[in-house]
PDB file of N, CA and C in Angstrom:
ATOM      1  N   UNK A   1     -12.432   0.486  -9.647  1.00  0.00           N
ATOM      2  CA  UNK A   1     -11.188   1.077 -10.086  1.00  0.00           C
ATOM      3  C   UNK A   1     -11.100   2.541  -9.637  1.00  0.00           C
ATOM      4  N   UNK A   2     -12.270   3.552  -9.932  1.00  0.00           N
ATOM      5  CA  UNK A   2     -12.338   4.713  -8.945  1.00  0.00           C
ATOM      6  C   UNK A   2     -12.113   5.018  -7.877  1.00  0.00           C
ATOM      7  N   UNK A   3     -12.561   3.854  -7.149  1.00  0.00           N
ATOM      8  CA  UNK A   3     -11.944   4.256  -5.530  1.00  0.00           C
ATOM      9  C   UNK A   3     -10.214   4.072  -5.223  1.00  0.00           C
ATOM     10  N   UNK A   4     -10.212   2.815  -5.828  1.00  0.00           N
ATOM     11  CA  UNK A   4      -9.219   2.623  -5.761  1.00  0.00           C
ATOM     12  C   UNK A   4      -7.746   3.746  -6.353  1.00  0.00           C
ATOM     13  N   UNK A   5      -7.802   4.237  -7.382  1.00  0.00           N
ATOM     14  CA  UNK A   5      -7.202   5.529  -7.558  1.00  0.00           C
ATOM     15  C   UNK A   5      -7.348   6.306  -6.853  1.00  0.00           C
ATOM     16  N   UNK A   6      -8.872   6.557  -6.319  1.00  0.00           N
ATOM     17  CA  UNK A   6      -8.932   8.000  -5.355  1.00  0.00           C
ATOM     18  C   UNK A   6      -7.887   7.624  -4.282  1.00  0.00           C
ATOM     19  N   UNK A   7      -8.078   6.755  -3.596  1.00  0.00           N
ATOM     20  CA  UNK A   7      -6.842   5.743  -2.108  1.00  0.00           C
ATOM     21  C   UNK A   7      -5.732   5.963  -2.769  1.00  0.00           C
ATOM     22  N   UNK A   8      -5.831   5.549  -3.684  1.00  0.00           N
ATOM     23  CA  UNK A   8      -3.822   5.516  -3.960  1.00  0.00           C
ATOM     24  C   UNK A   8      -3.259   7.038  -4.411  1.00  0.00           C
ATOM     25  N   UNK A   9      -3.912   8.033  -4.596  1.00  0.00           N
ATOM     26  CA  UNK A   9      -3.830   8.963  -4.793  1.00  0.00           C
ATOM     27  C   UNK A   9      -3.871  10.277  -3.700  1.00  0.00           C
ATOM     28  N   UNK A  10      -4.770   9.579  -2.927  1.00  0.00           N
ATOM     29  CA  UNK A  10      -4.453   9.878  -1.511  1.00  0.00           C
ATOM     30  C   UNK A  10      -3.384   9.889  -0.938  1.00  0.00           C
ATOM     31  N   UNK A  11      -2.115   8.808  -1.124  1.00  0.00           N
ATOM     32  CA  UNK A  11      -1.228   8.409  -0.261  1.00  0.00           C
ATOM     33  C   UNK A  11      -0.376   9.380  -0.463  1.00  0.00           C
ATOM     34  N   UNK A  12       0.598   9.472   0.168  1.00  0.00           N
ATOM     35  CA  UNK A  12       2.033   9.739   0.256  1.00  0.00           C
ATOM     36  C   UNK A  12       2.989   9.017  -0.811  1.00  0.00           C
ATOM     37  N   UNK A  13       3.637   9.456  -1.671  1.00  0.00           N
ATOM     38  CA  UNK A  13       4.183   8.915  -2.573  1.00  0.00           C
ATOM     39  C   UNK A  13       5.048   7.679  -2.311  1.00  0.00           C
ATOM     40  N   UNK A  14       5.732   7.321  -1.453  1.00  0.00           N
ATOM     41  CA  UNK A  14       6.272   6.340  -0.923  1.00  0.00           C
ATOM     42  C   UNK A  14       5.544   5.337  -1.132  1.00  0.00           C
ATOM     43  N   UNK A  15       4.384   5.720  -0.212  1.00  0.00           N
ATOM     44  CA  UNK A  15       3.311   4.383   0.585  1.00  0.00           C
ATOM     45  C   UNK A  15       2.903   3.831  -0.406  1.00  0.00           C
ATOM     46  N   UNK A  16       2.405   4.669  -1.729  1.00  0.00           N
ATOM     47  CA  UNK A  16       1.836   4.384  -3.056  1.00  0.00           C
ATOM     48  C   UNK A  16       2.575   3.278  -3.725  1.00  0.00           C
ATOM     49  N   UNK A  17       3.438   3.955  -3.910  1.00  0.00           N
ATOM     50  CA  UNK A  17       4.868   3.129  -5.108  1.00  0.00           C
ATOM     51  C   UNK A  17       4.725   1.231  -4.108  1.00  0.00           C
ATOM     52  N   UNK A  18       5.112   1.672  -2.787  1.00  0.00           N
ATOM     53  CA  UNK A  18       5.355   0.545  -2.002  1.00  0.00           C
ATOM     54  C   UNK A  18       4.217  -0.396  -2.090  1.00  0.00           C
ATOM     55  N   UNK A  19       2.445  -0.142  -2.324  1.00  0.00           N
ATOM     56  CA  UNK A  19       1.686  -0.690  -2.177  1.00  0.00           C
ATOM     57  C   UNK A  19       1.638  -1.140  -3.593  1.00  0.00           C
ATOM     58  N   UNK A  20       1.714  -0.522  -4.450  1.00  0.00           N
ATOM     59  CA  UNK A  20       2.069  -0.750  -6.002  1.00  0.00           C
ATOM     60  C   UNK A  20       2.503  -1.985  -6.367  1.00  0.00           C
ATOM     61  N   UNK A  21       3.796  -1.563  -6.060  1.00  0.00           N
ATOM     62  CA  UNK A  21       5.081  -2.996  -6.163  1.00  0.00           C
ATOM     63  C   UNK A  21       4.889  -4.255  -5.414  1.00  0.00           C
ATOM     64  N   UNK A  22       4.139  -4.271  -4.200  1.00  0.00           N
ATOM     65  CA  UNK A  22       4.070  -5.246  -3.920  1.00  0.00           C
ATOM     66  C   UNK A  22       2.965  -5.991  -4.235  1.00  0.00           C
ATOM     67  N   UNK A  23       1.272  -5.316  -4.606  1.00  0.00           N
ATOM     68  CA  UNK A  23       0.278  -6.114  -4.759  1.00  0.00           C
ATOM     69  C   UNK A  23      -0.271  -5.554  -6.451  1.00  0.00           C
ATOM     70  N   UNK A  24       0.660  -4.991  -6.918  1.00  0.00           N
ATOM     71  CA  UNK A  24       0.199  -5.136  -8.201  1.00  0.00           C
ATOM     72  C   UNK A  24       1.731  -5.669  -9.440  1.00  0.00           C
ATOM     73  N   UNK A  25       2.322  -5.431  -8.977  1.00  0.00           N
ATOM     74  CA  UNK A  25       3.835  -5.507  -9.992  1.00  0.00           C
ATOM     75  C   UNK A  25       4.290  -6.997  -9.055  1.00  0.00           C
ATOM     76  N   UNK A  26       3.616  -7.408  -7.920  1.00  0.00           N
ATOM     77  CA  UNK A  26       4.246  -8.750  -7.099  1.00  0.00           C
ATOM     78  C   UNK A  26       5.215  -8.521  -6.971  1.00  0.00           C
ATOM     79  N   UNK A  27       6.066  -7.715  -6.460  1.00  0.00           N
ATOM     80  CA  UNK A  27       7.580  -7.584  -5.973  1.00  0.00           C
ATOM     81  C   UNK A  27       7.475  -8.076  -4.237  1.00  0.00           C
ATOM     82  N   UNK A  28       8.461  -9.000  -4.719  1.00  0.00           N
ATOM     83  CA  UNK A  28       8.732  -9.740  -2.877  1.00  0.00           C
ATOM     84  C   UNK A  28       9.251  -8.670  -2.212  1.00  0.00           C
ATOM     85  N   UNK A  29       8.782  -8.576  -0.618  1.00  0.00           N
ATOM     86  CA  UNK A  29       9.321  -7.785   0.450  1.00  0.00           C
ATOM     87  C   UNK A  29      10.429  -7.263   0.194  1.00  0.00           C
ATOM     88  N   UNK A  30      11.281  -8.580  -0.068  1.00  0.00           N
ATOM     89  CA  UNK A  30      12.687  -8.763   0.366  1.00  0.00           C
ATOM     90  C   UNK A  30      13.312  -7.576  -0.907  1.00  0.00           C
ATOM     91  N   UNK A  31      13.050  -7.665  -2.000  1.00  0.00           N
ATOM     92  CA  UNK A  31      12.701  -6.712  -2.844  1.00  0.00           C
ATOM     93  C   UNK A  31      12.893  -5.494  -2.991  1.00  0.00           C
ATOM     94  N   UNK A  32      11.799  -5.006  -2.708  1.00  0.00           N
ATOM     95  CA  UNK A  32      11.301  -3.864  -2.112  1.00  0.00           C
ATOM     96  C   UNK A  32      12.038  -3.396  -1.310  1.00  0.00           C
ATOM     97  N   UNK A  33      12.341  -3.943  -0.250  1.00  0.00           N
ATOM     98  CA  UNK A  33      13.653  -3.318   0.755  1.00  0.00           C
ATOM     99  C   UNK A  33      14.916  -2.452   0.263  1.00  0.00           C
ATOM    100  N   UNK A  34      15.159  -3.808  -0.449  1.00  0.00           N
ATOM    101  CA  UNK A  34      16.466  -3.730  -1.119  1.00  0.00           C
ATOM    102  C   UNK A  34      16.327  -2.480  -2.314  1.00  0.00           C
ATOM    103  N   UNK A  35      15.383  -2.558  -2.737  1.00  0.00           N
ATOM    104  CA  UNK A  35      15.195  -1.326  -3.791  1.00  0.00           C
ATOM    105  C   UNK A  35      15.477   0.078  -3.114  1.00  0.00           C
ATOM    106  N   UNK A  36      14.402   0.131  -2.369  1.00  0.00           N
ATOM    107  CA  UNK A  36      14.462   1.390  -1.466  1.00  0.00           C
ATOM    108  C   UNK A  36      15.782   1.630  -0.491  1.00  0.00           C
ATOM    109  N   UNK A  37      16.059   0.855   0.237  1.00  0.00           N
ATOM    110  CA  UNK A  37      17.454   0.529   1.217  1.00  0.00           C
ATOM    111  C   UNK A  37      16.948   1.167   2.095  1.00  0.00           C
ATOM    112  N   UNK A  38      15.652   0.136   2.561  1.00  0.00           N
ATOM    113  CA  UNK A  38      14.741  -0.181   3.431  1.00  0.00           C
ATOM    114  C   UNK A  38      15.184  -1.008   4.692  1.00  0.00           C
ATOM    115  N   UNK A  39      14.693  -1.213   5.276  1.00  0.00           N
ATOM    116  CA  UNK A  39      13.873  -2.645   6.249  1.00  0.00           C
ATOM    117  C   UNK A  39      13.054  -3.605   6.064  1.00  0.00           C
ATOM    118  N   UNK A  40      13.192  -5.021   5.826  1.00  0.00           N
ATOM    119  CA  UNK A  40      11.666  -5.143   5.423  1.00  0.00           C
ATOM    120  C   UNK A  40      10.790  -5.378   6.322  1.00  0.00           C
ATOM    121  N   UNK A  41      11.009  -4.880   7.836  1.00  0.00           N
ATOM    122  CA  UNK A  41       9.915  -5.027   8.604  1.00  0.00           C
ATOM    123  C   UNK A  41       9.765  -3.424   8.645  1.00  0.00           C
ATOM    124  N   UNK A  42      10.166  -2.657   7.810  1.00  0.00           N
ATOM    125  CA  UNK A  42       9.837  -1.458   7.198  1.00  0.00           C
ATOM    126  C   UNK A  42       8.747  -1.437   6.698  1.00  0.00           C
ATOM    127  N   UNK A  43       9.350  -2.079   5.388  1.00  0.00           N
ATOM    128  CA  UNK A  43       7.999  -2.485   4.399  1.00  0.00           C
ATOM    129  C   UNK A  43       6.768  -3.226   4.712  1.00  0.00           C
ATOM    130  N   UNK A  44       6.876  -4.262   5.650  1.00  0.00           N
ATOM    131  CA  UNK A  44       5.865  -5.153   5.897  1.00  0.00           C
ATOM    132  C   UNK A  44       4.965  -4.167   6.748  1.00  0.00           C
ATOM    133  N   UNK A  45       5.433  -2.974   7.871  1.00  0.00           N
ATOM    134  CA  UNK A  45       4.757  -2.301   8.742  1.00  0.00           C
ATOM    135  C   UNK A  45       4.154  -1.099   7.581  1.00  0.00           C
ATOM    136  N   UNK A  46       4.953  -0.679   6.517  1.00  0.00           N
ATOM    137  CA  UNK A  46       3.970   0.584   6.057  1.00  0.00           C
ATOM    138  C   UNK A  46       3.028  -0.478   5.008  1.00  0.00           C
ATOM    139  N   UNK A  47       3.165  -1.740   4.780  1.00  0.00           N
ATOM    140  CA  UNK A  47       1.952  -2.547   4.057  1.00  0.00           C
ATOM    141  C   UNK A  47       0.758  -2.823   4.664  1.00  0.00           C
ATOM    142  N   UNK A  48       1.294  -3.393   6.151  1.00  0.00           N
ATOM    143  CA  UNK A  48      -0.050  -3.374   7.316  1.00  0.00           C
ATOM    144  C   UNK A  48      -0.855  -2.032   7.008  1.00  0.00           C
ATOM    145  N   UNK A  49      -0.472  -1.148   7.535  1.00  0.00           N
ATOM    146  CA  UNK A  49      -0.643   0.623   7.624  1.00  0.00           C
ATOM    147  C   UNK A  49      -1.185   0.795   6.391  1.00  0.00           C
ATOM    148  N   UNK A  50      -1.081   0.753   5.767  1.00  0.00           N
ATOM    149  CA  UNK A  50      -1.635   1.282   4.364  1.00  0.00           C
ATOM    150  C   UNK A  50      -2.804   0.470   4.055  1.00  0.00           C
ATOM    151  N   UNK A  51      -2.874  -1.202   3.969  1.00  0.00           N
ATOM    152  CA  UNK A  51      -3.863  -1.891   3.767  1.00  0.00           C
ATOM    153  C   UNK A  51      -5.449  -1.685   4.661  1.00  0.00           C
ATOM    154  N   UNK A  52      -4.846  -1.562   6.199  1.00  0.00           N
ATOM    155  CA  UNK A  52      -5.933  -1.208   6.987  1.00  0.00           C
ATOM    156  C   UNK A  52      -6.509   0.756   6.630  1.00  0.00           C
ATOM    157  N   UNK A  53      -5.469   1.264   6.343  1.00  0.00           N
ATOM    158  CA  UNK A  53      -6.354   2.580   5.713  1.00  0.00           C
ATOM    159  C   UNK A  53      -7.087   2.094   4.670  1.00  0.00           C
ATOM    160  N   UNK A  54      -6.045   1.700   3.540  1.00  0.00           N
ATOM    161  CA  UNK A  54      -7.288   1.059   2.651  1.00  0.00           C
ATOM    162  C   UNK A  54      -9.097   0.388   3.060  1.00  0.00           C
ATOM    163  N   UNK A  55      -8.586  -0.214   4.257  1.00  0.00           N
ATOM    164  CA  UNK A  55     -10.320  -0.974   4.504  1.00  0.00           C
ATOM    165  C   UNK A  55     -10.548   0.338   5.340  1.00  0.00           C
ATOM    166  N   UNK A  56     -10.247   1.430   5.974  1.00  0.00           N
ATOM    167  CA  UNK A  56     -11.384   2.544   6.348  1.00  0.00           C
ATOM    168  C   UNK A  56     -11.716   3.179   5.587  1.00  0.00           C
ATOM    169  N   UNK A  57     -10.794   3.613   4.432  1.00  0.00           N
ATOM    170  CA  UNK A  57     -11.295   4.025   3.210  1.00  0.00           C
ATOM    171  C   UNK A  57     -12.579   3.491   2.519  1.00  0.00           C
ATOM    172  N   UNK A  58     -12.551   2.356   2.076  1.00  0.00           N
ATOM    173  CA  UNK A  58     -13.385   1.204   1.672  1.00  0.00           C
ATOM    174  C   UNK A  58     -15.015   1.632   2.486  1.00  0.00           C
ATOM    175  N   UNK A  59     -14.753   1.585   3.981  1.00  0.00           N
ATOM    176  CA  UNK A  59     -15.692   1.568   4.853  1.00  0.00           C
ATOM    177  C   UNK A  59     -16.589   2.919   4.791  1.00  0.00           C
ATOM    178  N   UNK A  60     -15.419   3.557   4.660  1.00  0.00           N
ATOM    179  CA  UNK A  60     -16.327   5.571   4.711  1.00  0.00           C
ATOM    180  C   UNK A  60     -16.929   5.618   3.254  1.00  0.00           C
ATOM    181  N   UNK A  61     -16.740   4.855   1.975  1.00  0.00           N
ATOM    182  CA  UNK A  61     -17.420   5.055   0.757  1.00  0.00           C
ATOM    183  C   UNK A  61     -18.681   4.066   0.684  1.00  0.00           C
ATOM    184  N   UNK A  62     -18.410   3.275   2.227  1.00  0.00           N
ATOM    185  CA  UNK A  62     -19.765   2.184   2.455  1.00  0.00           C
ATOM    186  C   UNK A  62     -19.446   1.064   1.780  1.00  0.00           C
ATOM    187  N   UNK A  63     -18.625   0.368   1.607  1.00  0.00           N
ATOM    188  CA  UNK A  63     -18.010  -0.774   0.884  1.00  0.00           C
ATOM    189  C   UNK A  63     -17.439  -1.404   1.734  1.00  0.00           C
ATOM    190  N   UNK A  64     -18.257  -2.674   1.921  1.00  0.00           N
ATOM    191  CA  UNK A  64     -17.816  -3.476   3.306  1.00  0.00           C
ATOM    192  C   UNK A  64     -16.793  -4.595   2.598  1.00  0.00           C
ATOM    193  N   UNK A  65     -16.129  -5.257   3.260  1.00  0.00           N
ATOM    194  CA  UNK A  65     -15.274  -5.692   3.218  1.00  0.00           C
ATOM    195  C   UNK A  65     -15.856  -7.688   3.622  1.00  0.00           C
TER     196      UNK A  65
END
């Protein structure tokens, strides 16, 4: 749970909320878009982006994946 705050706390407030809503609150893409008045190949590209920071994050605290 520590790291995980430290990462999300890290982010950019956007990226946060966006990673939030979708893998903890389960809000569909389609969603999310619409909330923000987005794209959702918006959303789907800053979810890629954010998830793979997440695993270098993960990696630099030595937590393999």
């Amino acid at each position: 749970a520590d790291l995980l705050n430290r990462f999300l706390q890290s982010l950019p407030r956007e990226k946060r909320i966006l990673f939030l809503r979708r893998y903890w609150y389960c809000c569909s893409i389609q969603e999310i878009a619409s909330d923000f008045g987005i794209s959702e190949s918006k959303v789907k590209m800053t979810l890629l982006r954010t998830r793979r920071a997440f695993q270098q994050f993960l990696e630099k605290e030595e937590i393999g994946i």
